[in-house]
Protein backbone atom coordinates (compact mmCIF):
# COMPACT_ATOMS: atom_id res chain seq x y z
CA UNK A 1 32.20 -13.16 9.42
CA UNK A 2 28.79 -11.42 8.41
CA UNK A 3 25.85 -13.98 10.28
CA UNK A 4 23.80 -15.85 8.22
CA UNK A 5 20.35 -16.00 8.46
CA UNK A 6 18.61 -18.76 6.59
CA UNK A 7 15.09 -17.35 6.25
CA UNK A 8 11.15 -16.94 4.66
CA UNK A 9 8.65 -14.45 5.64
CA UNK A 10 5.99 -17.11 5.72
CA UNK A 11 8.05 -18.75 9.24
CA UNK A 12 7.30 -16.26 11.99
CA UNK A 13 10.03 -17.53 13.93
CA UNK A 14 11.92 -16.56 11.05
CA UNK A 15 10.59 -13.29 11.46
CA UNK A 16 11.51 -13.08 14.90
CA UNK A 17 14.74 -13.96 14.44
CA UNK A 18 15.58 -11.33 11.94
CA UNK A 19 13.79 -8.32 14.06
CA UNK A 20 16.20 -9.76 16.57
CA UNK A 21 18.93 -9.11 14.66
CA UNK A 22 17.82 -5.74 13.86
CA UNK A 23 16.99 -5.34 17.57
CA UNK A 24 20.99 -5.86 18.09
CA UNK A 25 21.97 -3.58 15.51
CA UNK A 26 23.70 -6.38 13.74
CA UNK A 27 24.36 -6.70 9.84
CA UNK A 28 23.78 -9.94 8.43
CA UNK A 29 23.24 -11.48 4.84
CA UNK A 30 19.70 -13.52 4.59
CA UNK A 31 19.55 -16.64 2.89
CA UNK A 32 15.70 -16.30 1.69
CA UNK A 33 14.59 -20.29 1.06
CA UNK A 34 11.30 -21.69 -0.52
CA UNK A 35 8.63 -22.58 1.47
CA UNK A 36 8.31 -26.55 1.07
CA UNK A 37 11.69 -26.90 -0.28
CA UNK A 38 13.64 -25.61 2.75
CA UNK A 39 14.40 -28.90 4.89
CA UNK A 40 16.48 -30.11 1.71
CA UNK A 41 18.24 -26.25 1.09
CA UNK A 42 18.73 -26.31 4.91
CA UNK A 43 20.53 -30.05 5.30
CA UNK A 44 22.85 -28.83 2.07
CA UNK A 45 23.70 -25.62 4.05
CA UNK A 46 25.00 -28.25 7.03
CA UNK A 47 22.54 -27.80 9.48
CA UNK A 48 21.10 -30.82 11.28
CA UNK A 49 17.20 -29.60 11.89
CA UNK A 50 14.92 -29.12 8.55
CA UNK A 51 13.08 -26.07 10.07
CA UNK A 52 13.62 -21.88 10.06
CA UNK A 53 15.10 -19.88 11.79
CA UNK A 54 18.30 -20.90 11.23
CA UNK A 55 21.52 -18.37 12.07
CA UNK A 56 25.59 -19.16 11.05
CA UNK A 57 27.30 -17.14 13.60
CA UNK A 58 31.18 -16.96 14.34
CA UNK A 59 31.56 -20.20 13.10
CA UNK A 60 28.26 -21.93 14.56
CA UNK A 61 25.07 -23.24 13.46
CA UNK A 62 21.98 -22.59 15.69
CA UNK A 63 18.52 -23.23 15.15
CA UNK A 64 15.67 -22.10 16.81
CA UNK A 65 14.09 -18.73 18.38
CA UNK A 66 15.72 -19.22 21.99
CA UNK A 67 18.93 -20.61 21.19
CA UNK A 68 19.46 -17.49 18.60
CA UNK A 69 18.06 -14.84 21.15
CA UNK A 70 21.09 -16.24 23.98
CA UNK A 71 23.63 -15.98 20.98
CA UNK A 72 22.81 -12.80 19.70
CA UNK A 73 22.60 -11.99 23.60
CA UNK A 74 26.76 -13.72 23.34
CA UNK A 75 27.30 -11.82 20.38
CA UNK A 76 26.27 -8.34 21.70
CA UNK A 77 25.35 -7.44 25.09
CA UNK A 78 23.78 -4.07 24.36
CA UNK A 79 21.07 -3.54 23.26
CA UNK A 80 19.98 -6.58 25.67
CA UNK A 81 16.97 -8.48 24.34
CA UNK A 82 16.11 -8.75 28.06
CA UNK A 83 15.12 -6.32 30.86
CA UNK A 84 17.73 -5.00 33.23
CA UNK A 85 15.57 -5.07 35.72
CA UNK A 86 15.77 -8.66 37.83
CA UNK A 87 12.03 -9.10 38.36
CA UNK A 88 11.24 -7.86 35.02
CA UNK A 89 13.80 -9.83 33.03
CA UNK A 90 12.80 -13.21 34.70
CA UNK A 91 9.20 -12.46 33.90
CA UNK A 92 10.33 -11.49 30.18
CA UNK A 93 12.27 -15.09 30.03
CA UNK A 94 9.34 -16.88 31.23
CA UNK A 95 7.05 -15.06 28.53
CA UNK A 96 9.64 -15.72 26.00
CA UNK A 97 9.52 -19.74 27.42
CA UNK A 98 6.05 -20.02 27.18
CA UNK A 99 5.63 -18.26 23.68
CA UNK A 100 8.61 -20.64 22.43
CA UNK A 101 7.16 -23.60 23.79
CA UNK A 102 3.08 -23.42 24.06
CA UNK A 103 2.25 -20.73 21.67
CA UNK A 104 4.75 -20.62 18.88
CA UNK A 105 3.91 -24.24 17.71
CA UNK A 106 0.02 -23.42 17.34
CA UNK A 107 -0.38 -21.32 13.87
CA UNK A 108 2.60 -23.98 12.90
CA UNK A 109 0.43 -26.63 13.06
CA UNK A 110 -2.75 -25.08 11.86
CA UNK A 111 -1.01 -24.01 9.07
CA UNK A 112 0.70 -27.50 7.89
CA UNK A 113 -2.50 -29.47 8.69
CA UNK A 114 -4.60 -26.76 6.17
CA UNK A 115 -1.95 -27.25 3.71
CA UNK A 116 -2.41 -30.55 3.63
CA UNK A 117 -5.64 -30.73 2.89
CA UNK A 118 -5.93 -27.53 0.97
CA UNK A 119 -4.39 -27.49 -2.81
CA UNK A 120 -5.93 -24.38 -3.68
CA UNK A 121 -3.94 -22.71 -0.74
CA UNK A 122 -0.67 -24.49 -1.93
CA UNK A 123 -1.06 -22.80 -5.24
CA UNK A 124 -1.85 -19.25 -3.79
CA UNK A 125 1.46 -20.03 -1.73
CA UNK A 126 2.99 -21.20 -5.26
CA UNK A 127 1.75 -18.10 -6.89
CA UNK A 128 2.64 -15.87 -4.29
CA UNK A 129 5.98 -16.94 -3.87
CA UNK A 130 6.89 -16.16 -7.21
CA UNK A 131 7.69 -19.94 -8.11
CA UNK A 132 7.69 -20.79 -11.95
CA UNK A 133 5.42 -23.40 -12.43
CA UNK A 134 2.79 -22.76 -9.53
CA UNK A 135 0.78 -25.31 -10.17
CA UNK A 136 3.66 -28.38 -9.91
CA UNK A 137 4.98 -26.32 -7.10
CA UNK A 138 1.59 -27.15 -5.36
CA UNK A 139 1.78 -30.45 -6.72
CA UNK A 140 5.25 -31.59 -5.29
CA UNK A 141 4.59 -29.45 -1.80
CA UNK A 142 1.98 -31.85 -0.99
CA UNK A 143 4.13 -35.15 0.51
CA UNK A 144 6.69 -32.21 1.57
CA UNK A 145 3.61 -30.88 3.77
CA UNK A 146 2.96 -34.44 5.04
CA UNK A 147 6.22 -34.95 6.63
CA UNK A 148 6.65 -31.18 8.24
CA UNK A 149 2.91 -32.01 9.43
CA UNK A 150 3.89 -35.89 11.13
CA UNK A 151 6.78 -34.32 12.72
CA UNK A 152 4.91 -31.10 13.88
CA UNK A 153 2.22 -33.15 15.49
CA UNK A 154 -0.62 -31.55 13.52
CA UNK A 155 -3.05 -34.09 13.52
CA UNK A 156 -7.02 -33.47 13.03
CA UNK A 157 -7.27 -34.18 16.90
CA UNK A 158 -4.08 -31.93 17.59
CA UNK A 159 -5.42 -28.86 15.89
CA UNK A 160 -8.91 -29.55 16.77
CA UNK A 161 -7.45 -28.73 20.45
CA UNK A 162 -5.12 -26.30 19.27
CA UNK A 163 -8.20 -24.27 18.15
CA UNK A 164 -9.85 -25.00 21.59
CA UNK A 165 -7.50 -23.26 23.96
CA UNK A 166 -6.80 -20.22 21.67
CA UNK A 167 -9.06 -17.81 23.32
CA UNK A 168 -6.95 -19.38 26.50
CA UNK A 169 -3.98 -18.43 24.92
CA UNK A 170 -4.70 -14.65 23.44
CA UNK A 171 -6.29 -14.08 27.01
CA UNK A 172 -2.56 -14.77 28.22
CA UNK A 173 -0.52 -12.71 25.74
CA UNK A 174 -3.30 -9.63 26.46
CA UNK A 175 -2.16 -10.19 30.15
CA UNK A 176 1.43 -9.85 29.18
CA UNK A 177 0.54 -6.85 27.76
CA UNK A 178 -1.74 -5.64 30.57
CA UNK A 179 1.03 -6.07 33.23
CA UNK A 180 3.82 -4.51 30.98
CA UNK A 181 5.93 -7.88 30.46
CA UNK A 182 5.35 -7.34 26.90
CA UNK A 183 3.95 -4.32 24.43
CA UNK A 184 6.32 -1.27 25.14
CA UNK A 185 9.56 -0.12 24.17
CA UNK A 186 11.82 -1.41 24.40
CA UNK A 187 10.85 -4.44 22.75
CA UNK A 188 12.28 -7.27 24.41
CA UNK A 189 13.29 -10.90 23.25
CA UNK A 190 9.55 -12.23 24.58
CA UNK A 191 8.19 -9.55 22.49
CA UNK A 192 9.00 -10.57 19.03
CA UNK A 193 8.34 -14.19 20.23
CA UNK A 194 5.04 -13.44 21.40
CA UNK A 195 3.86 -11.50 18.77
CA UNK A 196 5.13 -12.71 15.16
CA UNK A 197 2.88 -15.96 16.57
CA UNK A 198 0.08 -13.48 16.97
CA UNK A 199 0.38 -12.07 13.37
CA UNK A 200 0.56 -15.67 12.07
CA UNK A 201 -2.96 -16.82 12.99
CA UNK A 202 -4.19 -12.95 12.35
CA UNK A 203 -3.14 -14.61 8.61
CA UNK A 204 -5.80 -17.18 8.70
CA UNK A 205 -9.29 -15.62 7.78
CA UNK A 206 -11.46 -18.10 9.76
CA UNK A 207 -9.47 -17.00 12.96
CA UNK A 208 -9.78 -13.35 12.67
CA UNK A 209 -12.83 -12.98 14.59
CA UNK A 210 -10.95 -14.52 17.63
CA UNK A 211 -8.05 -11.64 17.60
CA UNK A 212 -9.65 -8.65 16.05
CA UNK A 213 -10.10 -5.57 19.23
CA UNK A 214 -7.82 -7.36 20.94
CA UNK A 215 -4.31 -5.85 22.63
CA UNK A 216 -2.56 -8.78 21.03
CA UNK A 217 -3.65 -7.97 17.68
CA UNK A 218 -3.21 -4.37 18.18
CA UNK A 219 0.72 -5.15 19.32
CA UNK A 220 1.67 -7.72 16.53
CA UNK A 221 0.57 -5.03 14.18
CA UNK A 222 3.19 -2.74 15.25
CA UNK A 223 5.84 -4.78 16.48
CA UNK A 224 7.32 -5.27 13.03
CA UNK A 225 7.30 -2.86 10.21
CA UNK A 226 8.00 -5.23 7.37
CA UNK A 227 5.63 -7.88 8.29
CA UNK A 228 1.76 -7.43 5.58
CA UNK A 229 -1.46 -8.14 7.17
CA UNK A 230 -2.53 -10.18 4.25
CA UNK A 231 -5.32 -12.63 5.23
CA UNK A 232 -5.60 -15.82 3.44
CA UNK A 233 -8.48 -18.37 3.10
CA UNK A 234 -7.90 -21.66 4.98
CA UNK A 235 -9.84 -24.91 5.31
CA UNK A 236 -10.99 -24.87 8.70
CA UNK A 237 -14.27 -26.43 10.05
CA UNK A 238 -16.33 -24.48 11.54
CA UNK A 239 -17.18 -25.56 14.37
CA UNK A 240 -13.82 -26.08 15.31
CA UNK A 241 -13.66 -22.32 15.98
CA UNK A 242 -14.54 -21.34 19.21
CA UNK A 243 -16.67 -18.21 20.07
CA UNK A 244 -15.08 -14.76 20.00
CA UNK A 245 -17.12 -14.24 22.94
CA UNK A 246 -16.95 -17.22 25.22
CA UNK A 247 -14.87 -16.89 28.16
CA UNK A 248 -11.56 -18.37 27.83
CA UNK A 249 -11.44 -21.89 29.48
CA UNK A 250 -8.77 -21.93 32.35
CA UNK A 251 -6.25 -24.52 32.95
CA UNK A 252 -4.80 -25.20 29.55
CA UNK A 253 -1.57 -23.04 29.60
CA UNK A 254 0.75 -25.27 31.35
């Protein structure tokens, strides 16, 4: 049976999960789902979590980044998504960890606490998406954006934070880079983890200042052929967004 991937270009873990895929050589059919509208498509398709990715595959149902990567990894052994290499592969599944965990959830939050507050960006999302209607789309996104943003976490005070640390945090995926754990071929499991996150806040206008000459900017815009640099306003204060040239803070990357 021909995997499933239930998908939108929007989700960069969705996008991860489908260079994957390619990564492995492996033919699938994507199942492309609206933004919004995709916890409902997703519990009718049988899965128990409301969020993308989201992979049928001989006869399972797995959701998430890391649990896809060790069944593709099941699936196919070669090409590995992971280093042969002991000392490199354990440093590639501690990148991938950390980019799962600490860095993937960032832009995710961001993203749903803007949309929130932001109806103008619902209906460019509307509008872009090719819905009919855009401006009810908008309209019945907004308590839709209010539950995927309570059970992301993204409060004011989250993000606030969240916007903090990020030099922190692009100062750690340039070091990936620097010591060769990520950024050169071939790309490796941690890679499209790492970087899809990086082109999803390169999306957010305010927060270009904060990636722009940077390795990790550089990488995510090569890492994936398919994916459109295609900035997009977002209600952000401010001064919530730190200096592009303050030293990163240390200690926030546990």
């Amino acid at each position: 049976m021909v995997p499933k991937l239930y998908y939108f270009s929007l989700s960069h873990p969705a996008r991860a999960a489908r260079l994957m895929l390619e990564h492995k050589g492996i033919e699938y059919e994507r199942k492309d789902l609206l933004p919004g509208f995709h916890p409902v498509q997703l519990r009718l398709a049988g899965f128990d979590g409301i969020t993308v990715p989201a992979l049928e595959i001989d006869g399972r149902q797995v959701q998430g980044t890391l649990e896809i990567a060790r069944s593709l990894e099941e699936m196919r052994l070669e090409p590995s998504l992971y280093p042969a290499d002991p000392a490199h592969r354990e440093a590639v599944a501690a990148a991938e960890r950390w980019g799962e965990a600490v860095f993937q959830p960032v832009p995710r939050r961001i993203f749903r606490w803007v949309l929130r507050r932001d109806g103008d960006l619902r209906l460019l999302l509307a509008k872009a998406m090719g819905m009919p209607v855009p401006q009810l789309a908008a309209a019945a996104n907004l308590p839709v954006a209010g539950l995927l943003g309570v059970a992301s976490g993204s409060t004011a005070e989250v993000v606030r934070g969240d916007l903090a640390q990020l030099p922190s945090l692009l100062d750690h995926v340039d070091s990936l880079i620097e010591d060769g754990t990520i950024g050169s071929e071939p790309r490796t499991a941690a890679d499209y983890q790492i970087l899809t996150t990086v082109q999803a806040l390169a999306t957010f206008i305010p927060l270009r200042p904060l990636l722009e000459g940077r390795p990790a900017f550089e990488d995510a815009l090569r890492v994936d052929s398919q994916w459109k640099d295609r900035p997009m306003p977002a209600d952000i204060p401010p001064e919530w967004i730190p200096s592009p040239y303050l030293p990163a803070e240390q200690g926030v990357l546990t």
